[in-house]
Each structure stands twice: as C-alpha cells, then as structure tokens.
PDB file of N, CA and C in Angstrom:
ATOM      1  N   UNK A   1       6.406   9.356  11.807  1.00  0.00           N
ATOM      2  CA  UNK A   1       5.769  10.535  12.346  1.00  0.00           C
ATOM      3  C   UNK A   1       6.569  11.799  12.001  1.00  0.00           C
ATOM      4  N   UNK A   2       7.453  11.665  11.973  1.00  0.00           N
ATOM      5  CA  UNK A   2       8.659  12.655  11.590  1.00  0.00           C
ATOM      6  C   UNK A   2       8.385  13.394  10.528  1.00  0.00           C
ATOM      7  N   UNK A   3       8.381  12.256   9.666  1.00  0.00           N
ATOM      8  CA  UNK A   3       7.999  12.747   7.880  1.00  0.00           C
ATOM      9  C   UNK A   3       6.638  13.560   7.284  1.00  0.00           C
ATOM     10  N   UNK A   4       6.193  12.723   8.340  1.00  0.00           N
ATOM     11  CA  UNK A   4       4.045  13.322   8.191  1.00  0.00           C
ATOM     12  C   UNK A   4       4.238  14.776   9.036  1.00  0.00           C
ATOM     13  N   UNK A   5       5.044  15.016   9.986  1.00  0.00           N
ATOM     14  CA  UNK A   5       4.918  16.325  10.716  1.00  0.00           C
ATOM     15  C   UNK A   5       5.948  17.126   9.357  1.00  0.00           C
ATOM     16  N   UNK A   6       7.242  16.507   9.126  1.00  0.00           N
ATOM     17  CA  UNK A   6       7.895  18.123   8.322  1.00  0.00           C
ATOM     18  C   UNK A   6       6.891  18.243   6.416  1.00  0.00           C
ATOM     19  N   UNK A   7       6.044  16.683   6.314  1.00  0.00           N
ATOM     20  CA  UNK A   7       5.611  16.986   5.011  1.00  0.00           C
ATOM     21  C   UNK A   7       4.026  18.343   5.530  1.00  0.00           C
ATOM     22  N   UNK A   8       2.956  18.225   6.272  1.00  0.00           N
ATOM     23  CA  UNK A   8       2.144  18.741   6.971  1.00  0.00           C
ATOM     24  C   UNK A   8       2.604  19.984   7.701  1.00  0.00           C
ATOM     25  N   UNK A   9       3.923  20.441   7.784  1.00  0.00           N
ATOM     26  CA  UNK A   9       4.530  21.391   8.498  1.00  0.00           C
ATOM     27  C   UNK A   9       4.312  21.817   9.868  1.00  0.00           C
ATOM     28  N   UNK A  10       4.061  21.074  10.561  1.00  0.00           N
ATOM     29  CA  UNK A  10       3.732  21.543  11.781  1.00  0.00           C
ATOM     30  C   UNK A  10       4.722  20.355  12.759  1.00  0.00           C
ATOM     31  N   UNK A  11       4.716  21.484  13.598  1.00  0.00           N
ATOM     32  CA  UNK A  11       6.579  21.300  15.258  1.00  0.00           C
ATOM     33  C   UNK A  11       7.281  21.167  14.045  1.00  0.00           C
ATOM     34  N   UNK A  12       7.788  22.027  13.499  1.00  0.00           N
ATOM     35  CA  UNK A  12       8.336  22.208  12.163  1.00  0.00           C
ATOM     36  C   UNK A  12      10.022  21.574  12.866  1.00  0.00           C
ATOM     37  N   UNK A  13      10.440  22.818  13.658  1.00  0.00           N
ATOM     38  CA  UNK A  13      11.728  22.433  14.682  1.00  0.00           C
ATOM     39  C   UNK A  13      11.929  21.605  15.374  1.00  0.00           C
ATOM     40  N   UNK A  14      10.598  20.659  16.028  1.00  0.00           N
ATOM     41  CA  UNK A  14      10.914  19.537  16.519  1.00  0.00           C
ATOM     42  C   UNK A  14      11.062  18.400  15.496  1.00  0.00           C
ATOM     43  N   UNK A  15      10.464  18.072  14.372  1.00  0.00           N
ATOM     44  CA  UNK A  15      10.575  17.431  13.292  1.00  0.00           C
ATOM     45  C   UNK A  15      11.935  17.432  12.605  1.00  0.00           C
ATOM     46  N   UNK A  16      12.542  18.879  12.606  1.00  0.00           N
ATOM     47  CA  UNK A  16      13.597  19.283  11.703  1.00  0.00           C
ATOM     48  C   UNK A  16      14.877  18.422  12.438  1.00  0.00           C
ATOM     49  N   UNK A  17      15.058  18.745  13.923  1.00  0.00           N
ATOM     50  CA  UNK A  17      15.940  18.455  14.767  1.00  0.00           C
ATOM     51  C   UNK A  17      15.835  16.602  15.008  1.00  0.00           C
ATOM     52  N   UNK A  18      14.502  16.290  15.256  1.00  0.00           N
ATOM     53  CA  UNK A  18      14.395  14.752  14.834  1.00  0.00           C
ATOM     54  C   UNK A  18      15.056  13.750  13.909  1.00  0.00           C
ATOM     55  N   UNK A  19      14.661  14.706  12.486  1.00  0.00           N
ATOM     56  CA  UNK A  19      15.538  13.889  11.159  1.00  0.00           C
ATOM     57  C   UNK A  19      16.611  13.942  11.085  1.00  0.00           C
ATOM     58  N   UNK A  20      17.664  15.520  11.478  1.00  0.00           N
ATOM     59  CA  UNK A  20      18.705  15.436  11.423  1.00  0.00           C
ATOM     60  C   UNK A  20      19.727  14.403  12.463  1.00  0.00           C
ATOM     61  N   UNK A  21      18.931  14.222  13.278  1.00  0.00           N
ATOM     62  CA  UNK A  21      19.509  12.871  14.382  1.00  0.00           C
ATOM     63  C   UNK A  21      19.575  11.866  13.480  1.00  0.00           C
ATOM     64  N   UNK A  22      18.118  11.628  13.355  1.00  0.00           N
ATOM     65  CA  UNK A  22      18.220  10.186  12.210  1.00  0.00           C
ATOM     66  C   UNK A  22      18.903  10.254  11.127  1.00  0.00           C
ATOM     67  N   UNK A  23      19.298  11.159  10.395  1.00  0.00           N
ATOM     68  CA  UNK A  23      20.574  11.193   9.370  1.00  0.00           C
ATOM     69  C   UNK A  23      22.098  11.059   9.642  1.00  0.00           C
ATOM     70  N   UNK A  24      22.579  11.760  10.724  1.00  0.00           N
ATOM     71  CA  UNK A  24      23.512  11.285  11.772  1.00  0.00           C
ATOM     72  C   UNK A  24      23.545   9.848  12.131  1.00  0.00           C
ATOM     73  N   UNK A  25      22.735   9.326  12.487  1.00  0.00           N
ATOM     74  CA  UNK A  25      22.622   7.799  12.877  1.00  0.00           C
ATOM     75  C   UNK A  25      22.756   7.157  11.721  1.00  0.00           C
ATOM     76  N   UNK A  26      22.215   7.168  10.949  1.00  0.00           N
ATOM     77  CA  UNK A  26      22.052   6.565   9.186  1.00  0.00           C
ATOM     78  C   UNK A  26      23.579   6.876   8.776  1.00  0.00           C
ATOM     79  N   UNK A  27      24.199   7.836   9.090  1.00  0.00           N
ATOM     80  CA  UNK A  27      25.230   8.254   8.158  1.00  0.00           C
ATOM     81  C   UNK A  27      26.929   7.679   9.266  1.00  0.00           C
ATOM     82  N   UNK A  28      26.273   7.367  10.558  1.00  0.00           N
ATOM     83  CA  UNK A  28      27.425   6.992  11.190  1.00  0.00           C
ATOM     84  C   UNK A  28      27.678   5.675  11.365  1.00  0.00           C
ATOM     85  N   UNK A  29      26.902   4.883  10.911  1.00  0.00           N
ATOM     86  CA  UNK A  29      26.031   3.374  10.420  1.00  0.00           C
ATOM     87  C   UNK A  29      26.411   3.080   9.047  1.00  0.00           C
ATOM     88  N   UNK A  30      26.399   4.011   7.927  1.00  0.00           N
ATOM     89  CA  UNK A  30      26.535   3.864   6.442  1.00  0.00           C
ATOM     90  C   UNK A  30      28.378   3.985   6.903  1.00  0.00           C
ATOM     91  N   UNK A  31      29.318   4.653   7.414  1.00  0.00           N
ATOM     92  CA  UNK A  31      30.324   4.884   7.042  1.00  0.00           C
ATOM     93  C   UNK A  31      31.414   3.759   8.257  1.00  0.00           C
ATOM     94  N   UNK A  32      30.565   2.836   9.472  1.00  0.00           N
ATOM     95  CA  UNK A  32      31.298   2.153  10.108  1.00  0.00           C
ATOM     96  C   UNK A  32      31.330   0.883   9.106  1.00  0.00           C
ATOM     97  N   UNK A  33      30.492   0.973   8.336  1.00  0.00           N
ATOM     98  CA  UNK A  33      30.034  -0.130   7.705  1.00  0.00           C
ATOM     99  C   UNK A  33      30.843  -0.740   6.458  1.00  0.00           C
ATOM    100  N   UNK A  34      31.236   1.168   5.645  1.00  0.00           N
ATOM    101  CA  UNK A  34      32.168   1.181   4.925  1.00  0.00           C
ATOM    102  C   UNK A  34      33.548   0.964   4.756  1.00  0.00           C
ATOM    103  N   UNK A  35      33.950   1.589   6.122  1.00  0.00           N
ATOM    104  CA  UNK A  35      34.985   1.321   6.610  1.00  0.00           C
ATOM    105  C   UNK A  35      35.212  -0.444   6.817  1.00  0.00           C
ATOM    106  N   UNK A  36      34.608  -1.123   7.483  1.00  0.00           N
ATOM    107  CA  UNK A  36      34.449  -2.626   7.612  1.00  0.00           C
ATOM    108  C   UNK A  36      34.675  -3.238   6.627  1.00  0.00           C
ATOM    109  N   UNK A  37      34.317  -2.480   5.618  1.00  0.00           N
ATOM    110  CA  UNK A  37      34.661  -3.411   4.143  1.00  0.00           C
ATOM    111  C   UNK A  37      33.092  -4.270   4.470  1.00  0.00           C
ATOM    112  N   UNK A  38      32.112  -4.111   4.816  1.00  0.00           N
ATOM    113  CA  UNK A  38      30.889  -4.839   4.897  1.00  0.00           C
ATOM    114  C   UNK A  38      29.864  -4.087   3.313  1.00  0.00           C
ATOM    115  N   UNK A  39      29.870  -5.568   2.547  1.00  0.00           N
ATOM    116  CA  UNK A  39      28.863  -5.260   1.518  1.00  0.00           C
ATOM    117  C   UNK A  39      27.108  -5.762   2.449  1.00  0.00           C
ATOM    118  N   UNK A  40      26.550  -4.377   2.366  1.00  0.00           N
ATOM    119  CA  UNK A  40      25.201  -4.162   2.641  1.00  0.00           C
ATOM    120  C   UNK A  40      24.345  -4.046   2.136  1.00  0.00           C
ATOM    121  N   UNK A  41      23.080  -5.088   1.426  1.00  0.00           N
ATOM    122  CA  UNK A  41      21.911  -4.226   0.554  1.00  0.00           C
ATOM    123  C   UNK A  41      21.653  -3.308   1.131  1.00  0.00           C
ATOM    124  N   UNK A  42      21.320  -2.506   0.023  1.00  0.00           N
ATOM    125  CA  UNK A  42      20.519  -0.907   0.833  1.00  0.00           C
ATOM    126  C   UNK A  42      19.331  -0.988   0.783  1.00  0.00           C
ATOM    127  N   UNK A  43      18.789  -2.060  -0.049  1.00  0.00           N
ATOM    128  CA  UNK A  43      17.359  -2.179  -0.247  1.00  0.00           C
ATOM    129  C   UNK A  43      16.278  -0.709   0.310  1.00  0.00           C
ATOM    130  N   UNK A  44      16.758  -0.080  -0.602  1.00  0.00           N
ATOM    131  CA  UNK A  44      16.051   1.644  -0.143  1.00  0.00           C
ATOM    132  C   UNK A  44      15.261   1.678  -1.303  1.00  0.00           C
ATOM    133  N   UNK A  45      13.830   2.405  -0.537  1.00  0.00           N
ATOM    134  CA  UNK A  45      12.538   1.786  -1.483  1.00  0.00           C
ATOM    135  C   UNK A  45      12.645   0.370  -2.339  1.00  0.00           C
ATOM    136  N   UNK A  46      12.768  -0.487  -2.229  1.00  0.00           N
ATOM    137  CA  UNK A  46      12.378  -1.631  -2.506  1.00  0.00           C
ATOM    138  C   UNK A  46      11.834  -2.922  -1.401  1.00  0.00           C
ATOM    139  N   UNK A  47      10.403  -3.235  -1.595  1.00  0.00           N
ATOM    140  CA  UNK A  47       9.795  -4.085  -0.542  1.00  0.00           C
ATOM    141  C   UNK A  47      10.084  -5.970  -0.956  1.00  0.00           C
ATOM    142  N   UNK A  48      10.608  -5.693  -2.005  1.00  0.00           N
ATOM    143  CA  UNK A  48      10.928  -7.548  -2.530  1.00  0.00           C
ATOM    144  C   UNK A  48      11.892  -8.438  -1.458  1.00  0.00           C
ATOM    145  N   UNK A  49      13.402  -6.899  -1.199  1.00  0.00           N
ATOM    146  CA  UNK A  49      14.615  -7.489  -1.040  1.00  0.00           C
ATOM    147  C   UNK A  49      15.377  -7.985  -2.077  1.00  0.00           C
ATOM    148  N   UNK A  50      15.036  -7.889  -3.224  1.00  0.00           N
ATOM    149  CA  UNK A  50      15.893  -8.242  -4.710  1.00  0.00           C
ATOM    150  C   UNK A  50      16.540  -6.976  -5.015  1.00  0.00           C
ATOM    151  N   UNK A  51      16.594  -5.889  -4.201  1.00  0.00           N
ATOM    152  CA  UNK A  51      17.083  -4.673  -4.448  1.00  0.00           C
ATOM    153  C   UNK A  51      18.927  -4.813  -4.614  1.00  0.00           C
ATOM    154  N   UNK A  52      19.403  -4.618  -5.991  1.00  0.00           N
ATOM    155  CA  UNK A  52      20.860  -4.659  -6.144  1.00  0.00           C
ATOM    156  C   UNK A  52      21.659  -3.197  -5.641  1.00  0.00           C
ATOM    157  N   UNK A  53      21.262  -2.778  -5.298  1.00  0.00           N
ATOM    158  CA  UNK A  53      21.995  -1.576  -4.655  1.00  0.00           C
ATOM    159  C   UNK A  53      23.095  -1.758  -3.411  1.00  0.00           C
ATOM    160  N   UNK A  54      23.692  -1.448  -3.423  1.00  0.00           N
ATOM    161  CA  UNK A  54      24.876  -1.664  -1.637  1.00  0.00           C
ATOM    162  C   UNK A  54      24.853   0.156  -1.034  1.00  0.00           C
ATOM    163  N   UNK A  55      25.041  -0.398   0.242  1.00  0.00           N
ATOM    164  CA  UNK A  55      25.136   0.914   0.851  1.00  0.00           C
ATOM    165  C   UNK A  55      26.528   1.251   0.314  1.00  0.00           C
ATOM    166  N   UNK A  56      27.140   2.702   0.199  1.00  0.00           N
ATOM    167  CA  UNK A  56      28.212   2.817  -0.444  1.00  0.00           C
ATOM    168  C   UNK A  56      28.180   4.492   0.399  1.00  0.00           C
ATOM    169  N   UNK A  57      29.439   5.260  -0.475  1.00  0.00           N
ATOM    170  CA  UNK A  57      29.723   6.565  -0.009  1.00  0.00           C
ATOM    171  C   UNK A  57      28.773   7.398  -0.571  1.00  0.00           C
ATOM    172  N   UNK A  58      27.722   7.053  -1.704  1.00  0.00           N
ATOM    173  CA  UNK A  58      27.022   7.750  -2.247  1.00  0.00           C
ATOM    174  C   UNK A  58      25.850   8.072  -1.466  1.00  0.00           C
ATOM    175  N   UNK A  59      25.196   7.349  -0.930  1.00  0.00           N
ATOM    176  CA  UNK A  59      24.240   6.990   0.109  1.00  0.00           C
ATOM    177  C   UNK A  59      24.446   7.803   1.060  1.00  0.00           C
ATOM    178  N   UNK A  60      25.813   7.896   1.979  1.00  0.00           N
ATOM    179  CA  UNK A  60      26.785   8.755   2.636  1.00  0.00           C
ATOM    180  C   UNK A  60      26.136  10.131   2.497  1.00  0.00           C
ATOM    181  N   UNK A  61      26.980  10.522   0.755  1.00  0.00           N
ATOM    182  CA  UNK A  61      26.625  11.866   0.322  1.00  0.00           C
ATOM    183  C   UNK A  61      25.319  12.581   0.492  1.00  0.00           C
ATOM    184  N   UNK A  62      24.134  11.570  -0.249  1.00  0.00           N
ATOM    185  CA  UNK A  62      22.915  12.215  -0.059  1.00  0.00           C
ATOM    186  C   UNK A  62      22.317  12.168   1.254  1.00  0.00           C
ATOM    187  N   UNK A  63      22.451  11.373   2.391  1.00  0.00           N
ATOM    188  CA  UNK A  63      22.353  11.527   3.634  1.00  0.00           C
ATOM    189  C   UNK A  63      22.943  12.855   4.154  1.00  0.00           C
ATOM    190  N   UNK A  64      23.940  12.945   3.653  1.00  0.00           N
ATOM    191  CA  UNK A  64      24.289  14.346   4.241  1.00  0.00           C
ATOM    192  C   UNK A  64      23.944  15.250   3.895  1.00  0.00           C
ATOM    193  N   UNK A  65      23.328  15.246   2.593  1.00  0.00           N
ATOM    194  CA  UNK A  65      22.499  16.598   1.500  1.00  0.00           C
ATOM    195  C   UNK A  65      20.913  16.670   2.511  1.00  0.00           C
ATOM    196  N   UNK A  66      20.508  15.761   2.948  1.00  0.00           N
ATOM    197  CA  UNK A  66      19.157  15.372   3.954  1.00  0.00           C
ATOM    198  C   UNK A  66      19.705  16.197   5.381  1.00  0.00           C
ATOM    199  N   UNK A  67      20.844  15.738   5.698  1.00  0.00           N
ATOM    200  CA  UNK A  67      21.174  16.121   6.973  1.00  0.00           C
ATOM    201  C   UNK A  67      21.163  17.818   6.752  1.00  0.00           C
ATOM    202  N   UNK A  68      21.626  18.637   6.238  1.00  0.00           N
ATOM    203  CA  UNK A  68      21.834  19.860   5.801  1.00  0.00           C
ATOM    204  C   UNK A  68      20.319  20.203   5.867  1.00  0.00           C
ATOM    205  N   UNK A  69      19.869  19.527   4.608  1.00  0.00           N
ATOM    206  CA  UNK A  69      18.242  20.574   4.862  1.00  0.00           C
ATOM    207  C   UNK A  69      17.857  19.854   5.891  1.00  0.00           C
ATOM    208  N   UNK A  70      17.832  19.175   6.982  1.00  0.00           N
ATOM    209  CA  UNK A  70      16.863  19.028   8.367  1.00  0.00           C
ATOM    210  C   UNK A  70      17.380  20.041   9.027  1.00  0.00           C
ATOM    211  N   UNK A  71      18.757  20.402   9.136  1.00  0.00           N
ATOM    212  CA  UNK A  71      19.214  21.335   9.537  1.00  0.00           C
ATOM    213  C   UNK A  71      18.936  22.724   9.297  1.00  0.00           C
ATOM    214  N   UNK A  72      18.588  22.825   8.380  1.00  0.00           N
ATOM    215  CA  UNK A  72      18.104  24.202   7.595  1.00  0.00           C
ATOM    216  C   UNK A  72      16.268  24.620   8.494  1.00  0.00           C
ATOM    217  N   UNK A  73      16.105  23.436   8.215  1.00  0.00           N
ATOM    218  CA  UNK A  73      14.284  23.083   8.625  1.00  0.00           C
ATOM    219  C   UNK A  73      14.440  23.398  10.655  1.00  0.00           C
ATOM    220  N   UNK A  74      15.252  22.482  11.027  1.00  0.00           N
ATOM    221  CA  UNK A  74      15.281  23.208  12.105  1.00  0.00           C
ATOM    222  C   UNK A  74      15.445  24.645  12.536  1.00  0.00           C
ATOM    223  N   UNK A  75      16.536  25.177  12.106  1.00  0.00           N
ATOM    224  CA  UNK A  75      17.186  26.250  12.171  1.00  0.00           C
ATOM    225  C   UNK A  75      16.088  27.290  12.032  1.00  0.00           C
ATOM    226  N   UNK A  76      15.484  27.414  11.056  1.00  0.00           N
ATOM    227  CA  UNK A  76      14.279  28.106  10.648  1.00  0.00           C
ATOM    228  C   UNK A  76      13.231  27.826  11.380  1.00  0.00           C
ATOM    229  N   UNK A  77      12.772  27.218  11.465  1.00  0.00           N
ATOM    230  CA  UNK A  77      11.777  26.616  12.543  1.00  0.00           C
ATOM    231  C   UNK A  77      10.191  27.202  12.256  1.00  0.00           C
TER     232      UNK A  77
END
C-alpha cells in the first residue's frame, strides 16, 4: 500500500514517513545480519528462490539511498 500511495502520489507524507521506517528496519536487519557473519539470500525480485545474490553492505548502501529519498518525500510532503 505504501508503494501504490507514493507511486499515485497521494498522503504523499504519510507514505514518505512509512517507507523510511521500512528502510530503517530493512537496513537494521541487513547490518545485524552482517555483522553475524550470516550468509543470507537476498532473493530481491526473484520468485524461484534460485536467486544467487547475498544480502551484503551493498544492499545496506542502496537502502540507505531509498531511505534518503523517503525522507526527502516526506519532508516535502
């Protein structure tokens, strides 16, 4: 619902402030994980599960490039 409200633009600020939670959560989840030394598929966009990807610091990074513009999206509102 999140995604359909900031792609449709409307509760622009409630949407904005929504995702940036969920990027926070995603990103405090991606880095306990890292820390653990836990190898994780990331299976991000892929519906098989044959997805070779691991969650890593990169994942991290662009989560936080997401977190910034929800932030931006809120802010603006």
């Amino acid at each position: 619902m999140t995604g359909v409200a900031l792609i449709l633009g409307v509760w622009r600020r409630a949407a904005g402030l929504l995702s940036a939670a969920l990027f926070l959560a995603f990103m405090v989840a991606i880095a306990q994980a890292q820390i653990r030394g836990l190898e994780i598929g990331c299976g991000c966009f892929d519906v098989s599960g044959a997805s070779d990807s691991e969650v890593g610091w990169d994942l991290f990074a662009r989560d936080a490039l997401y977190l910034a513009a929800s932030v931006l999206i809120w802010r603006k509102g």
